[in-house]
Protein backbone atom coordinates (compact mmCIF):
# COMPACT_ATOMS: atom_id res chain seq x y z
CA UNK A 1 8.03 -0.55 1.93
CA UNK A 2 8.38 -1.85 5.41
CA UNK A 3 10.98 1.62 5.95
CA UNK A 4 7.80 3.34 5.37
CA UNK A 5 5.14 1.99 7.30
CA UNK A 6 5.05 4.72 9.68
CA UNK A 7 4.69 7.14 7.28
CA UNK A 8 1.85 5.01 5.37
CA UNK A 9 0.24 4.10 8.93
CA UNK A 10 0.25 7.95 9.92
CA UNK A 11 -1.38 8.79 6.05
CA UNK A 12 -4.07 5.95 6.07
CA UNK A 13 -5.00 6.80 9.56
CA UNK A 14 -6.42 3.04 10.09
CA UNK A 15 -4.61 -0.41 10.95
CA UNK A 16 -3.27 -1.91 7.89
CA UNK A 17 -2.30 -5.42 7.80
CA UNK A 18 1.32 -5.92 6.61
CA UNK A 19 1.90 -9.42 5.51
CA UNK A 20 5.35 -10.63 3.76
CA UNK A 21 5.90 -13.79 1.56
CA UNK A 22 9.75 -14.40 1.60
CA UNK A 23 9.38 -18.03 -0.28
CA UNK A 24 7.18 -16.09 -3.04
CA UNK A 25 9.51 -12.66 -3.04
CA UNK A 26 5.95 -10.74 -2.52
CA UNK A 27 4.62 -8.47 0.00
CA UNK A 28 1.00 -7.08 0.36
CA UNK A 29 -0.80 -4.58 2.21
CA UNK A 30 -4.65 -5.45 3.16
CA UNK A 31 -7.39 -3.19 5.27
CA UNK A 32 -10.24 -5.87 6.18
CA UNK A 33 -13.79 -4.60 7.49
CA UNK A 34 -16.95 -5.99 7.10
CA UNK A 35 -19.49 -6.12 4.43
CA UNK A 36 -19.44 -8.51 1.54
CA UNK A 37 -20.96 -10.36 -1.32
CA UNK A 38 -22.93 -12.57 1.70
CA UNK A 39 -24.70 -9.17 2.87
CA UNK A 40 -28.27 -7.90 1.76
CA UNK A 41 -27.68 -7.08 -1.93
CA UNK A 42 -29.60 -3.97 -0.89
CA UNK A 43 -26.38 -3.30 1.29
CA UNK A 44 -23.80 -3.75 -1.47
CA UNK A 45 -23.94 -0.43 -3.22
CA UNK A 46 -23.13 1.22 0.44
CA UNK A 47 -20.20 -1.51 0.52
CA UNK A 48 -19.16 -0.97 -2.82
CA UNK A 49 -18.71 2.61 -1.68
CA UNK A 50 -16.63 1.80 1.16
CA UNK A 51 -14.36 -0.22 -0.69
CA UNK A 52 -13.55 2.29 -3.30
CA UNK A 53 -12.93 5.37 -0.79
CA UNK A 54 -10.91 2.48 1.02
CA UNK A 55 -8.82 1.77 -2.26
CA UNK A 56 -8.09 5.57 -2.91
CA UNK A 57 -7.39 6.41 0.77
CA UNK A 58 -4.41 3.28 0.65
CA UNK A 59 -3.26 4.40 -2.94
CA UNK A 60 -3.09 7.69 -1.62
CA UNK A 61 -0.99 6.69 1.25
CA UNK A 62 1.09 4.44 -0.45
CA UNK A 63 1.95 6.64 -3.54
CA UNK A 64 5.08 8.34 -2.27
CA UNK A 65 6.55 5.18 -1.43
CA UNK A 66 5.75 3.71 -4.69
CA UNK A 67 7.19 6.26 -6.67
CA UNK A 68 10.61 6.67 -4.31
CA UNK A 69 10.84 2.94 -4.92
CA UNK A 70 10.70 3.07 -8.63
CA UNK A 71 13.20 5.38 -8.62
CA UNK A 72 15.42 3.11 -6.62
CA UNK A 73 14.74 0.43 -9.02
CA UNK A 74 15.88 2.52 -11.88
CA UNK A 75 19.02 2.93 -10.31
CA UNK A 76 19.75 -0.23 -9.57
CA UNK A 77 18.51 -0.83 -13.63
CA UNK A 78 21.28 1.16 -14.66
CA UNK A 79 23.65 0.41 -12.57
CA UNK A 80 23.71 2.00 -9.63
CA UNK A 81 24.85 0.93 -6.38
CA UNK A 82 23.08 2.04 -3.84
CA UNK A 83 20.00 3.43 -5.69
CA UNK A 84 19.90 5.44 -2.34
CA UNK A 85 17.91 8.53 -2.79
CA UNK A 86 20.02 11.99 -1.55
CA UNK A 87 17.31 13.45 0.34
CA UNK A 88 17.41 10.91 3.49
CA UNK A 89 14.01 10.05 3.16
């Protein structure tokens, strides 16, 4: 993923936070903003609202990357070297 953090910075449009766990093999990718549980419950449905059109704007930029990297873990699954995709993206 970090290849394609241009390309998923230029989709999402915002700052993302990129964060990378070498010890625990994980990465993750997190938008904070404000608005919580600790807000006026009368505020949470317009929070609630945020989140999700946050959640589909990220899965939306992140969805090409996802899907050229399960294709390069298939080919390493069979046996590929490489697992390099032809098209140079």
């Amino acid at each position: 993923m970090e290849e394609r953090r241009d390309a998923v910075k230029r989709s999402f449009g915002e700052p993302l936070e990129w964060h990378r766990c070498e010890k625990l093999k994980k990465s993750y990718i997190a938008k904070d903003f404000r608005g919580g549980y600790r807000d006026d419950s009368e505020q949470w449905p317009t929070i609630q609202d945020r989140m999700i059109q946050t959640m589909v704007k990220l899965e939306e930029a992140v969805r090409p990357c996802v899907t050229q990297l399960r294709q390069v873990v298939a080919g390493y699954d069979s046996g590929q070297e490489g697992g390099d995709d032809s098209n140079g993206s």
